[in-house]
PDB file of N, CA and C in Angstrom:
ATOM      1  N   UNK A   1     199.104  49.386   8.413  1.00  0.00           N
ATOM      2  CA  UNK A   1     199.633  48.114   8.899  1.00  0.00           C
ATOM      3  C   UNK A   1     200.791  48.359   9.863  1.00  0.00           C
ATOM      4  N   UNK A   2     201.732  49.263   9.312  1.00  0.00           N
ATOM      5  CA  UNK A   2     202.906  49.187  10.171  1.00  0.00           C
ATOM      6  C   UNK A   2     202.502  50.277  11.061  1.00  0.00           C
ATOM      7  N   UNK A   3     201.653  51.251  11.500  1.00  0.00           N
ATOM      8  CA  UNK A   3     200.878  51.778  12.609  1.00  0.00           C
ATOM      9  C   UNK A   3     200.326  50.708  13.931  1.00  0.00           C
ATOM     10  N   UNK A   4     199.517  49.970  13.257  1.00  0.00           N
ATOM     11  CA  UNK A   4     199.067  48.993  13.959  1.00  0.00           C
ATOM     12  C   UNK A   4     199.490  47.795  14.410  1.00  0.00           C
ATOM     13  N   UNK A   5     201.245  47.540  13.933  1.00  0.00           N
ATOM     14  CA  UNK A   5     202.313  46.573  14.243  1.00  0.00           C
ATOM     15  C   UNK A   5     202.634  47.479  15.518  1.00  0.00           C
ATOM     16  N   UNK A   6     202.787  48.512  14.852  1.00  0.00           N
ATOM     17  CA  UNK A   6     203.642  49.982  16.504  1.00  0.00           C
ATOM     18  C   UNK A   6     202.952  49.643  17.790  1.00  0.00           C
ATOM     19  N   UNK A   7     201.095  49.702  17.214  1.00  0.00           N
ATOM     20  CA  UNK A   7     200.617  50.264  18.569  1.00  0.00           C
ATOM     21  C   UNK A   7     200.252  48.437  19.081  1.00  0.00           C
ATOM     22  N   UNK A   8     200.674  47.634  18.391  1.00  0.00           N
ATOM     23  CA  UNK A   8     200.292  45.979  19.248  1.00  0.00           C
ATOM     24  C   UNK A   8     201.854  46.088  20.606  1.00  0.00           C
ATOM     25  N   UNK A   9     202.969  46.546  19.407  1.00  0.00           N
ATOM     26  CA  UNK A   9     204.084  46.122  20.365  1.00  0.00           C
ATOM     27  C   UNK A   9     204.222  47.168  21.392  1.00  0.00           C
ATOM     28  N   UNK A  10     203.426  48.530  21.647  1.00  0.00           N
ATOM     29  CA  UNK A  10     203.507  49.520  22.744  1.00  0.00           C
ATOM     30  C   UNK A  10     202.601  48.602  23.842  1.00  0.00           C
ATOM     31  N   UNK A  11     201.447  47.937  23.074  1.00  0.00           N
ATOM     32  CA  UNK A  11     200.481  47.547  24.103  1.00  0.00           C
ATOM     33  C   UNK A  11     201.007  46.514  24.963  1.00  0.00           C
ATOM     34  N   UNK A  12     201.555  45.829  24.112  1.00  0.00           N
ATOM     35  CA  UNK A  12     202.737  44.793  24.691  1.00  0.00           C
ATOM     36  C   UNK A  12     203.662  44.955  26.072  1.00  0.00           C
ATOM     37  N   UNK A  13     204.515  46.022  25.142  1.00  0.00           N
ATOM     38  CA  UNK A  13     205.406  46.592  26.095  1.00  0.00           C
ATOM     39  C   UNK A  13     204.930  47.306  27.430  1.00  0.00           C
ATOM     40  N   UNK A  14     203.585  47.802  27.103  1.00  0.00           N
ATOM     41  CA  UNK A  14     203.071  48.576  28.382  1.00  0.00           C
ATOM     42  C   UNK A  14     202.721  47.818  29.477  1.00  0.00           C
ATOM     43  N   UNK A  15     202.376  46.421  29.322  1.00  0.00           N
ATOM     44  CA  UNK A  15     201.605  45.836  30.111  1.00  0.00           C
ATOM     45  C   UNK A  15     202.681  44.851  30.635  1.00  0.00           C
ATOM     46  N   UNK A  16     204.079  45.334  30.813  1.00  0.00           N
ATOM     47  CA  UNK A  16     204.694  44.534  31.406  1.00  0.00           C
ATOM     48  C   UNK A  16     205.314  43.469  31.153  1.00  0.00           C
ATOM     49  N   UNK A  17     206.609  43.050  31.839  1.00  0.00           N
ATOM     50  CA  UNK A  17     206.699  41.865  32.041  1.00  0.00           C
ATOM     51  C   UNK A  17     205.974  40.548  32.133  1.00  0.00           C
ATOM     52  N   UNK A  18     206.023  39.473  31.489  1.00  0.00           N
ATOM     53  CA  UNK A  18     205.060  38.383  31.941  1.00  0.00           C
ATOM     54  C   UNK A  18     205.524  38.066  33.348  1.00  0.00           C
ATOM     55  N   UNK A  19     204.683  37.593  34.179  1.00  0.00           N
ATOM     56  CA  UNK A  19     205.279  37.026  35.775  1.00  0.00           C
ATOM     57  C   UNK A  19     205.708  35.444  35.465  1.00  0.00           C
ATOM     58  N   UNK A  20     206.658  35.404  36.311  1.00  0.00           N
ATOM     59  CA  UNK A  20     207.798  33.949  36.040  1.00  0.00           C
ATOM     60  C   UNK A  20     206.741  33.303  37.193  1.00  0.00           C
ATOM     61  N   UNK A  21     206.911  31.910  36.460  1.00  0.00           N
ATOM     62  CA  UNK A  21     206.300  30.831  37.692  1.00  0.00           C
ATOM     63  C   UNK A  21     207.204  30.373  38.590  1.00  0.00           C
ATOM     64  N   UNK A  22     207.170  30.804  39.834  1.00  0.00           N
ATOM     65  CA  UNK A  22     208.048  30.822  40.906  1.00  0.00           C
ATOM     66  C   UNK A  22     208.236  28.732  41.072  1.00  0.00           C
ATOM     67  N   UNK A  23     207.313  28.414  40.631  1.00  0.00           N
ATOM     68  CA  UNK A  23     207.562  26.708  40.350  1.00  0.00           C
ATOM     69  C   UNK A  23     207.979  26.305  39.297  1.00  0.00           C
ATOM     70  N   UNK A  24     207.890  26.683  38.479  1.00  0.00           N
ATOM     71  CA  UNK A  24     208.501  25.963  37.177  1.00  0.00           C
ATOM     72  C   UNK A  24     210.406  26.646  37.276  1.00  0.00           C
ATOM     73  N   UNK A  25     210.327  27.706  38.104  1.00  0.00           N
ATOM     74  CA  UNK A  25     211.797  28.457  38.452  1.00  0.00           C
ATOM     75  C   UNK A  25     212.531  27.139  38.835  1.00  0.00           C
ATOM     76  N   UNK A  26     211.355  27.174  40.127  1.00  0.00           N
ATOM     77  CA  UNK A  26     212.479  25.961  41.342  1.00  0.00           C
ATOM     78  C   UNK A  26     212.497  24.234  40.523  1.00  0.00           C
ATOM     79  N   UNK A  27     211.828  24.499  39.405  1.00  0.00           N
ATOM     80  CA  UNK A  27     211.883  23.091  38.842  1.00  0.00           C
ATOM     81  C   UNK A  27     213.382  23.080  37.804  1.00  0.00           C
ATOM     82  N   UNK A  28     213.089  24.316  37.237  1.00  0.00           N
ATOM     83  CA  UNK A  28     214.059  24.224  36.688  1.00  0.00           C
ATOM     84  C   UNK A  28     215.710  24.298  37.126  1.00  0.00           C
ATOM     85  N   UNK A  29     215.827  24.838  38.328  1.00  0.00           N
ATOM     86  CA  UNK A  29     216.778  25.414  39.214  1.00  0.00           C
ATOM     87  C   UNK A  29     217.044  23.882  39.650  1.00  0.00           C
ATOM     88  N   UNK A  30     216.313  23.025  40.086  1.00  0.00           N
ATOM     89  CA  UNK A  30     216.437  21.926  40.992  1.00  0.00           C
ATOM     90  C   UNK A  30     216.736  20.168  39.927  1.00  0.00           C
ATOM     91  N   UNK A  31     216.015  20.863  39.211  1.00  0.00           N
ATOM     92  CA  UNK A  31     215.162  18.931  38.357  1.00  0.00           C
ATOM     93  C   UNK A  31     215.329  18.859  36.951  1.00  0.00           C
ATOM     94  N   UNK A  32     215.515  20.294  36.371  1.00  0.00           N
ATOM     95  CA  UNK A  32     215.726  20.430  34.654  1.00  0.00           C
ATOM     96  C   UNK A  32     217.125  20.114  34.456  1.00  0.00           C
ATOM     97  N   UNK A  33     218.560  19.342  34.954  1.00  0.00           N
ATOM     98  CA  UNK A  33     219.557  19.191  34.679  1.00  0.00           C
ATOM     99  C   UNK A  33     219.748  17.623  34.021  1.00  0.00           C
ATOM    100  N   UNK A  34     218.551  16.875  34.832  1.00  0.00           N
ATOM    101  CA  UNK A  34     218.593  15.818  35.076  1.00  0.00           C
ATOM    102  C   UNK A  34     217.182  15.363  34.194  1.00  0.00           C
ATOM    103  N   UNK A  35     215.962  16.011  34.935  1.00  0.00           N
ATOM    104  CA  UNK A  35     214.528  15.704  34.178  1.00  0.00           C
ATOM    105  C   UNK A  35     214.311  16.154  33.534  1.00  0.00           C
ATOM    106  N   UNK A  36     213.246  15.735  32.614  1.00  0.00           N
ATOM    107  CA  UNK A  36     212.205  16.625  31.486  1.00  0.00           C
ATOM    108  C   UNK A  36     210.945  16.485  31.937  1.00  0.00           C
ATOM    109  N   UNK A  37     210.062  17.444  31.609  1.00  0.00           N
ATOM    110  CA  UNK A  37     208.614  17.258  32.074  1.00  0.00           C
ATOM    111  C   UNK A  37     208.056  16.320  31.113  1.00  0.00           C
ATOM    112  N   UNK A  38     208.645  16.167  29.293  1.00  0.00           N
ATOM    113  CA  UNK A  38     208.258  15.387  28.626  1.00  0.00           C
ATOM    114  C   UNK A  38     209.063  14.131  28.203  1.00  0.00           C
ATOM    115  N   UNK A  39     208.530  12.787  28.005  1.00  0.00           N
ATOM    116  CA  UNK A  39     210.133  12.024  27.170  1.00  0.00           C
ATOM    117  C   UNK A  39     210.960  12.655  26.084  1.00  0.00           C
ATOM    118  N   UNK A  40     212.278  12.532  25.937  1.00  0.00           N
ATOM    119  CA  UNK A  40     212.978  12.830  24.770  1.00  0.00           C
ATOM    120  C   UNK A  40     214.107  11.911  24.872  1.00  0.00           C
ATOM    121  N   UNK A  41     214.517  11.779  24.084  1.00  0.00           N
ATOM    122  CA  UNK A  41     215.730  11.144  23.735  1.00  0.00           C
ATOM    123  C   UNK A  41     216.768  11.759  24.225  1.00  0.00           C
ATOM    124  N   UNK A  42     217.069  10.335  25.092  1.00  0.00           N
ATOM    125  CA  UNK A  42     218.759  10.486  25.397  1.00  0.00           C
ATOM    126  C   UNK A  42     218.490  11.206  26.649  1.00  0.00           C
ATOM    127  N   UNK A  43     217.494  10.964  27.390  1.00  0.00           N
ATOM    128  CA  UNK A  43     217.047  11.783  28.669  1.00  0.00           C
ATOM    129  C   UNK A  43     218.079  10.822  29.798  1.00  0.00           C
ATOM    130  N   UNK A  44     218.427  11.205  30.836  1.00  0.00           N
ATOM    131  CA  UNK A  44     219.073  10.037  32.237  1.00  0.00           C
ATOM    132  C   UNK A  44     218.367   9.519  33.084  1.00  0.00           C
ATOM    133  N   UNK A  45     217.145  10.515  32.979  1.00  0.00           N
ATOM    134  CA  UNK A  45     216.490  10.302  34.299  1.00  0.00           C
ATOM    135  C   UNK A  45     214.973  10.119  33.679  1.00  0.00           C
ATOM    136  N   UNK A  46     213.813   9.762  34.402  1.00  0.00           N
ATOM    137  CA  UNK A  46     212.533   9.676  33.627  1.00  0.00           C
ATOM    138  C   UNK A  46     211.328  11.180  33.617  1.00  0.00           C
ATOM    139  N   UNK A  47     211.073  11.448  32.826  1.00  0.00           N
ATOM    140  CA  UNK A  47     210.157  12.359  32.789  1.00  0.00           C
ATOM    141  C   UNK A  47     209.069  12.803  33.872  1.00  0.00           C
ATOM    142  N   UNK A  48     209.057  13.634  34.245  1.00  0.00           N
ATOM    143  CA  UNK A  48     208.212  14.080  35.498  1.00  0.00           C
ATOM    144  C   UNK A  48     206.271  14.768  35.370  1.00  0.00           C
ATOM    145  N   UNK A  49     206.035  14.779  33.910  1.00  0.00           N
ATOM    146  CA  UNK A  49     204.744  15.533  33.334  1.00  0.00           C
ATOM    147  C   UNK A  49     203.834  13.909  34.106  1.00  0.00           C
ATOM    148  N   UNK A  50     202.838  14.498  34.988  1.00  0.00           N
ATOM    149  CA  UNK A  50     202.440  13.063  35.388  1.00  0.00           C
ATOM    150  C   UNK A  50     202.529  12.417  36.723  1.00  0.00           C
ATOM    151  N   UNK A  51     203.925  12.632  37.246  1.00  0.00           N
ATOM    152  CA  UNK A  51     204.304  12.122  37.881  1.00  0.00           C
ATOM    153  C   UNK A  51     203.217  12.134  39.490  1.00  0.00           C
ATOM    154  N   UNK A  52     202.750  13.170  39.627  1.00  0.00           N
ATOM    155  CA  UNK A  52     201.825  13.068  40.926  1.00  0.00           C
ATOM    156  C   UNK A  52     200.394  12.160  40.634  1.00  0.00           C
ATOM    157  N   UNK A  53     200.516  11.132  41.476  1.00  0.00           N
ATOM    158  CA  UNK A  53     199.428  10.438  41.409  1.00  0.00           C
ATOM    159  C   UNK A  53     199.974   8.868  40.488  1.00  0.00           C
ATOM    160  N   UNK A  54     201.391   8.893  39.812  1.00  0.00           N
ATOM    161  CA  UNK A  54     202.063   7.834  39.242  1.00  0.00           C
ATOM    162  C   UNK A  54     202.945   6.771  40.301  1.00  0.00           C
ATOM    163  N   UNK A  55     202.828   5.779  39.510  1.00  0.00           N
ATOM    164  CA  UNK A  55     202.580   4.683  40.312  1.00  0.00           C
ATOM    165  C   UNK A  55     205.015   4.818  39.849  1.00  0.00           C
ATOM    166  N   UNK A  56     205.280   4.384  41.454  1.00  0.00           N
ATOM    167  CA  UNK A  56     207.024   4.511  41.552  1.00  0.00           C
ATOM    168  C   UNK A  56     207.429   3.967  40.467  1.00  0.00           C
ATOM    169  N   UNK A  57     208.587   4.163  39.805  1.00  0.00           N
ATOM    170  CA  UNK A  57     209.507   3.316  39.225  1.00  0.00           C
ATOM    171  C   UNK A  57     208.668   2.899  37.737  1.00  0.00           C
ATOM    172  N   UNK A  58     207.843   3.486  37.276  1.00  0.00           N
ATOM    173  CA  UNK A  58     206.596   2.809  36.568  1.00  0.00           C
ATOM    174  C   UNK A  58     206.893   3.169  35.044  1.00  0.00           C
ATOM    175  N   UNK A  59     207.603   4.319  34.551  1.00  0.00           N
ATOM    176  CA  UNK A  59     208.429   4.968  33.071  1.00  0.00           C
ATOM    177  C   UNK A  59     209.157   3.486  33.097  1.00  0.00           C
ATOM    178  N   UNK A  60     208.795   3.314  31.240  1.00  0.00           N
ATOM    179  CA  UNK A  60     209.673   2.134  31.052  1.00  0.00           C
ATOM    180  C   UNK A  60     210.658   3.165  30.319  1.00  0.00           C
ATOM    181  N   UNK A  61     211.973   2.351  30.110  1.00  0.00           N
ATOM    182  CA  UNK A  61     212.834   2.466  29.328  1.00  0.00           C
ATOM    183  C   UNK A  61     214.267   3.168  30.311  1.00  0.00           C
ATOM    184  N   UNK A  62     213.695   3.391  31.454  1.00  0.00           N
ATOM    185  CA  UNK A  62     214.589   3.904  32.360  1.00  0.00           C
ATOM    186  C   UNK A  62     215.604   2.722  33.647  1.00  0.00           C
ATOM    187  N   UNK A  63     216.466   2.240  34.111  1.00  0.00           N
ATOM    188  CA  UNK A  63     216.958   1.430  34.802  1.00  0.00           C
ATOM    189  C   UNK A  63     217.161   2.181  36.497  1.00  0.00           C
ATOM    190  N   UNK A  64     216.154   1.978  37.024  1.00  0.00           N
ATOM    191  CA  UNK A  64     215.782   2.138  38.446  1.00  0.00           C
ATOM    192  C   UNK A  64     216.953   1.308  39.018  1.00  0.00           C
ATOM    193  N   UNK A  65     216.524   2.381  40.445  1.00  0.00           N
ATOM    194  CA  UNK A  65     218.140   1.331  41.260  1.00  0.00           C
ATOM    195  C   UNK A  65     216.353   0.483  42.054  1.00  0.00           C
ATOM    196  N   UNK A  66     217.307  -0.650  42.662  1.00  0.00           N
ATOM    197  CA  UNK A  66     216.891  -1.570  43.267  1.00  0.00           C
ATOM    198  C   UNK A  66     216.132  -0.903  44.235  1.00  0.00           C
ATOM    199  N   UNK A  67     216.742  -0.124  44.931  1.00  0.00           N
ATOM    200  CA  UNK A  67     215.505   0.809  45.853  1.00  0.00           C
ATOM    201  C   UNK A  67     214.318   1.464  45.459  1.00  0.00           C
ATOM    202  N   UNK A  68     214.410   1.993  44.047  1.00  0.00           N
ATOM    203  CA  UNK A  68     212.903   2.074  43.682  1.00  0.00           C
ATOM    204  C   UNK A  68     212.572   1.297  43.035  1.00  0.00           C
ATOM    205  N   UNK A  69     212.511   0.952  42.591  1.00  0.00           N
ATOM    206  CA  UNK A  69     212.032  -0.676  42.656  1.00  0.00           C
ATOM    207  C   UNK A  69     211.551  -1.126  43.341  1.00  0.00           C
ATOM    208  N   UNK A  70     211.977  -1.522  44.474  1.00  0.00           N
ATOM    209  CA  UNK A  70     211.372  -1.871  46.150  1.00  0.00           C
ATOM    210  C   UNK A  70     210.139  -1.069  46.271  1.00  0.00           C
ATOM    211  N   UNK A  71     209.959   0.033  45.721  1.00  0.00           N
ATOM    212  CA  UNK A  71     208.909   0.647  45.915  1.00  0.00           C
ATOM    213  C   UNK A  71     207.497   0.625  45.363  1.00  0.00           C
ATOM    214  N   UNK A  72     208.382   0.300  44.200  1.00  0.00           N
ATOM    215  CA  UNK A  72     207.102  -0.141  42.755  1.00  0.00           C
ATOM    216  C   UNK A  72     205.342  -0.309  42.679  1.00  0.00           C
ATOM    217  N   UNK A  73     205.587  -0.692  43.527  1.00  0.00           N
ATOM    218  CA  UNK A  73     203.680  -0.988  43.767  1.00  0.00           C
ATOM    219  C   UNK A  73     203.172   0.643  44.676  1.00  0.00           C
ATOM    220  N   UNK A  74     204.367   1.279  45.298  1.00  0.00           N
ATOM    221  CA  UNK A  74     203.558   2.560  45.859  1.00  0.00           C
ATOM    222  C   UNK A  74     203.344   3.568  44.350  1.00  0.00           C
ATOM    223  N   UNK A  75     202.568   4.594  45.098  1.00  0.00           N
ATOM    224  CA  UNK A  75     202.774   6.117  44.243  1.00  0.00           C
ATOM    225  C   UNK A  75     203.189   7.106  44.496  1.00  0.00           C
ATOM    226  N   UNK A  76     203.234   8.087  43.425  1.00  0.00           N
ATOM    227  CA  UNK A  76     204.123   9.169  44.092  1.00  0.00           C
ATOM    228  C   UNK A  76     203.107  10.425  44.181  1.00  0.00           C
ATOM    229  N   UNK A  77     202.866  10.134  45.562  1.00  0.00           N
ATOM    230  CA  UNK A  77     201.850  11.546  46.581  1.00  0.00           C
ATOM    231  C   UNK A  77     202.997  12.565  46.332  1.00  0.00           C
ATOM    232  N   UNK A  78     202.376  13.385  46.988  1.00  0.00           N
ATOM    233  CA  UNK A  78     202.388  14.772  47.637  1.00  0.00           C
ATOM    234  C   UNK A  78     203.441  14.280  48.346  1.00  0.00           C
ATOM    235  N   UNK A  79     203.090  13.684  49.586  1.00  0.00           N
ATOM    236  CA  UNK A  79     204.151  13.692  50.670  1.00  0.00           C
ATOM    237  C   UNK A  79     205.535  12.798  50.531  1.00  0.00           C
ATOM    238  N   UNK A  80     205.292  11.551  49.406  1.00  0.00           N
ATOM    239  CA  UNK A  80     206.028  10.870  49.241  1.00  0.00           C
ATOM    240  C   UNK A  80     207.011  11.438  48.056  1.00  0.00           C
ATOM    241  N   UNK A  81     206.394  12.501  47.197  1.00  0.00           N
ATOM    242  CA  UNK A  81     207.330  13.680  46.783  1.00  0.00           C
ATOM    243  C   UNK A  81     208.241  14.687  47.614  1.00  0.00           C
ATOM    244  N   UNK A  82     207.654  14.830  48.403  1.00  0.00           N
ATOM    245  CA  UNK A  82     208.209  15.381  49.690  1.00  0.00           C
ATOM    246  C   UNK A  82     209.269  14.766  50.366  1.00  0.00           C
ATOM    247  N   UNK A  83     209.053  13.583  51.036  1.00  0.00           N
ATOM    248  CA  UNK A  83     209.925  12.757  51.544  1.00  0.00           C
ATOM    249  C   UNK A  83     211.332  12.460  50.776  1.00  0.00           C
ATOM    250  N   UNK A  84     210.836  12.117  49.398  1.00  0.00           N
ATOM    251  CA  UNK A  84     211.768  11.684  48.501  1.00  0.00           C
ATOM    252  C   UNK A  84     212.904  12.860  48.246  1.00  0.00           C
ATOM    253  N   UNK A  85     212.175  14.208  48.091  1.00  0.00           N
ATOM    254  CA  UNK A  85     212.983  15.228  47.316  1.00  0.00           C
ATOM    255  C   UNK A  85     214.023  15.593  48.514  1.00  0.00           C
ATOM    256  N   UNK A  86     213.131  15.641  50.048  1.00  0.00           N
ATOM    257  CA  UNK A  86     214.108  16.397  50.643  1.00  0.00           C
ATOM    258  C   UNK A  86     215.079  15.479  51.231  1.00  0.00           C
ATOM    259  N   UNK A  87     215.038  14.043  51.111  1.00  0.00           N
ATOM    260  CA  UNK A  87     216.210  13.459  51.422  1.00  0.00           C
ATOM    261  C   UNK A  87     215.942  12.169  50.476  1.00  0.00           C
ATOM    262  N   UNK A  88     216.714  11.818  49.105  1.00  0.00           N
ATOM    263  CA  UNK A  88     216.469  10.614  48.420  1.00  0.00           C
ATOM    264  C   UNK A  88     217.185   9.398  48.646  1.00  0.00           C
ATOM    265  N   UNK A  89     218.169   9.514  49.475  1.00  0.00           N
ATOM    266  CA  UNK A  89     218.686   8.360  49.948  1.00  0.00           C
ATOM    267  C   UNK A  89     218.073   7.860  51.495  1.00  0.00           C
ATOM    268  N   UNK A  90     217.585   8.606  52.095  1.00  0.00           N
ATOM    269  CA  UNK A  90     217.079   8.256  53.124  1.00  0.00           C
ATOM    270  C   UNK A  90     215.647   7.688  52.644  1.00  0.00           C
ATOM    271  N   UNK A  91     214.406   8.003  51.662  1.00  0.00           N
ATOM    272  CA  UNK A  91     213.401   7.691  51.772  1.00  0.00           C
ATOM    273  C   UNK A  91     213.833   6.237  50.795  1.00  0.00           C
ATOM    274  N   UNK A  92     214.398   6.063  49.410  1.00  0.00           N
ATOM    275  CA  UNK A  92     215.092   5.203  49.114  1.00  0.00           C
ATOM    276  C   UNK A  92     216.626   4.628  49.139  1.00  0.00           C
ATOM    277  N   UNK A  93     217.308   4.048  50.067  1.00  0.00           N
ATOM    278  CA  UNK A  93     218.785   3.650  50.421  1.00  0.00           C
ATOM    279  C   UNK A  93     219.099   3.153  49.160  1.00  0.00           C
ATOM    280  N   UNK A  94     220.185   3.570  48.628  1.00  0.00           N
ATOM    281  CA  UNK A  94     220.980   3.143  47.229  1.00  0.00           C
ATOM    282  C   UNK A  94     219.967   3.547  45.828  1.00  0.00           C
ATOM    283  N   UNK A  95     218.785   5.159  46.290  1.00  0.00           N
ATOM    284  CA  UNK A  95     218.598   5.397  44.945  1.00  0.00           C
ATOM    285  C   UNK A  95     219.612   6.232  44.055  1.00  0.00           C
ATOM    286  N   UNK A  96     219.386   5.953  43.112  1.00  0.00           N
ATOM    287  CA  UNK A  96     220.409   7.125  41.986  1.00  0.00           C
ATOM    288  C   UNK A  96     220.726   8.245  42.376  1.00  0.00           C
ATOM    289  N   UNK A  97     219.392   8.754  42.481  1.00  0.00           N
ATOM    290  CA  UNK A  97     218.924  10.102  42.503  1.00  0.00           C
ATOM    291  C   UNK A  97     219.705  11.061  43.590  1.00  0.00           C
ATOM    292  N   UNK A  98     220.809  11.643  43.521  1.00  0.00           N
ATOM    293  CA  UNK A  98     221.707  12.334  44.218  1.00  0.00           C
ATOM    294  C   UNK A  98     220.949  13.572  44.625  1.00  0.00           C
ATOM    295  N   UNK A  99     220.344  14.371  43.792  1.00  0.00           N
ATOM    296  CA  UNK A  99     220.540  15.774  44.314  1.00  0.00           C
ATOM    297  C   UNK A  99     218.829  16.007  45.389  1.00  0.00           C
ATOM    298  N   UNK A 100     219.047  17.104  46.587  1.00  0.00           N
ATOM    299  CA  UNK A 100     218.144  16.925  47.178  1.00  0.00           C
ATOM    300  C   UNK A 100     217.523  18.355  47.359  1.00  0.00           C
ATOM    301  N   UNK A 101     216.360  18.684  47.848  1.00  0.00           N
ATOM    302  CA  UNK A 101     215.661  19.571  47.910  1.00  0.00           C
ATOM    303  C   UNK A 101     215.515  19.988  49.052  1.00  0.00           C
ATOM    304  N   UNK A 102     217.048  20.998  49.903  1.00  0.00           N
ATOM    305  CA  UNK A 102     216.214  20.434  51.198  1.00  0.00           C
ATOM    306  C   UNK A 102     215.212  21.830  52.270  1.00  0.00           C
ATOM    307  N   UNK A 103     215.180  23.008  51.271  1.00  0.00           N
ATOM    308  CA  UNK A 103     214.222  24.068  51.861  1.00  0.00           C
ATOM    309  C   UNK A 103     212.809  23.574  51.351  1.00  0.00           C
ATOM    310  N   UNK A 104     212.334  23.339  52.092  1.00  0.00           N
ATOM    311  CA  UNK A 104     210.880  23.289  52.365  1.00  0.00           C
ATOM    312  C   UNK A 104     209.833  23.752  51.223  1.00  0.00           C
ATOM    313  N   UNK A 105     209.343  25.218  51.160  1.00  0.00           N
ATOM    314  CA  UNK A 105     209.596  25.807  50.849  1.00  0.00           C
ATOM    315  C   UNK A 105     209.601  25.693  48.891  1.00  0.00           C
ATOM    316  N   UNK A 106     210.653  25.568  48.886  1.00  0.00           N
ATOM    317  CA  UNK A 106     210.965  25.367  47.281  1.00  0.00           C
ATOM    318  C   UNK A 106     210.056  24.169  46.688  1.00  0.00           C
ATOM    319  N   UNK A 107     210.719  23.000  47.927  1.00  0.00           N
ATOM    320  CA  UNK A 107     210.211  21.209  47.492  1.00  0.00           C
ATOM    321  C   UNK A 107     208.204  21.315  47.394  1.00  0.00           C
ATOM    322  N   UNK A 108     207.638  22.069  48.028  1.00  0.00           N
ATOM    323  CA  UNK A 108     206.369  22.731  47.790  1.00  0.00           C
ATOM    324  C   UNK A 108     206.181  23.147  46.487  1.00  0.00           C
ATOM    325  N   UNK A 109     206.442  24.685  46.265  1.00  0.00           N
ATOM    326  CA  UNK A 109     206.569  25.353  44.844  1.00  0.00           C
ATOM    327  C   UNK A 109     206.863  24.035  43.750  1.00  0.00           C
ATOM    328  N   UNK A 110     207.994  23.329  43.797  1.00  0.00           N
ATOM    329  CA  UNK A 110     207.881  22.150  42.923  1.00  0.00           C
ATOM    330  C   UNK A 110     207.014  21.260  42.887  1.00  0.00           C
ATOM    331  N   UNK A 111     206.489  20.498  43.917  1.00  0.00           N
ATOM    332  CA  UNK A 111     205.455  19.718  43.726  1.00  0.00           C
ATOM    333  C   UNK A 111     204.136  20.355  43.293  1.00  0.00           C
ATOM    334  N   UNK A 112     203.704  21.568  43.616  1.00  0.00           N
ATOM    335  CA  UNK A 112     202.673  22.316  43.123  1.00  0.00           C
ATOM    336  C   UNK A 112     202.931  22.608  41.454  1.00  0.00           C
ATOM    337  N   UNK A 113     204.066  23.079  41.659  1.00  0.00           N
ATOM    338  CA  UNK A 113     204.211  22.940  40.077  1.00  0.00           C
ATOM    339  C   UNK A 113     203.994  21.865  38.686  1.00  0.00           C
ATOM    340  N   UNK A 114     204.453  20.599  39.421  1.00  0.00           N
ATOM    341  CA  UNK A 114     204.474  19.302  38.889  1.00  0.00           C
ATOM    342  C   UNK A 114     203.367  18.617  38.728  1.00  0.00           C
ATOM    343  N   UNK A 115     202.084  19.366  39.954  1.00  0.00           N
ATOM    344  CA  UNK A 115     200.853  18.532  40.007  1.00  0.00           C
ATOM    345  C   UNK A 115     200.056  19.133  39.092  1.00  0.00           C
ATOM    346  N   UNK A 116     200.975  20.506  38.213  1.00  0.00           N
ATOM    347  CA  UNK A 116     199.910  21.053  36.798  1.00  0.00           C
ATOM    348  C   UNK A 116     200.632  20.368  35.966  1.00  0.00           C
ATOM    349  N   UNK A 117     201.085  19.394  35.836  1.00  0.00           N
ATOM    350  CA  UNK A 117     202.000  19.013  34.492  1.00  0.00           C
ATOM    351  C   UNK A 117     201.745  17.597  34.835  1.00  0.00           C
ATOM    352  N   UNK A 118     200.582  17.767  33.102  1.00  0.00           N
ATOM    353  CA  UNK A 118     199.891  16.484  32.758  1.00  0.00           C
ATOM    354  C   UNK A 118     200.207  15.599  31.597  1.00  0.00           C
TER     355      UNK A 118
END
């Protein structure tokens, strides 16, 4: 038994490092201060698992500024993830949402990331 505990954790160890998801990095680097991919309690901001292909402003329990809101009937694409991340006061005037994404680049890696999180 404890032979075959040895040779699982050599096989382990041999084969490396796991590789980091260069998107879930920039998600976390960028959006995990503020978001969760799932609801939890006592969250500020609304959960993001979903979010591509979700209709704006649409998580209840969260208090949207008036600018998304205004938006409400759109969804949130690809590009309108895009738009939003790399400047959020410009695509919505007076949203909450302060922090911005603005290398290219990264705001990609995140949305790719986000569009596996269901």
């Amino acid at each position: 038994m404890r032979v075959a505990l040895l040779a699982a954790l050599f096989a382990v160890a041999a084969a490396g490092p796991v590789a980091a998801d260069p998107g879930a990095d920039a998600f976390n680097d960028k959006c995990a201060d503020c978001h969760a991919l799932q609801p939890m309690a006592g969250q500020t901001a609304p959960p993001l698992a979903g979010v591509v292909g979700r209709k704006i402003a649409s998580v209840g329990g969260f208090d949207y500024s008036k600018a998304l809101k205004a938006k409400a009937d759109g969804v949130w694409t690809e590009a309108a993830l895009d738009a939003f991340l790399t400047d959020p006061n410009a695509y919505a005037p007076g949203v909450q949402m302060f922090a911005s994404v603005p290398d290219g680049a990264q705001r990609k890696l995140i949305i790719d990331y986000l569009k596996t999180q269901k």
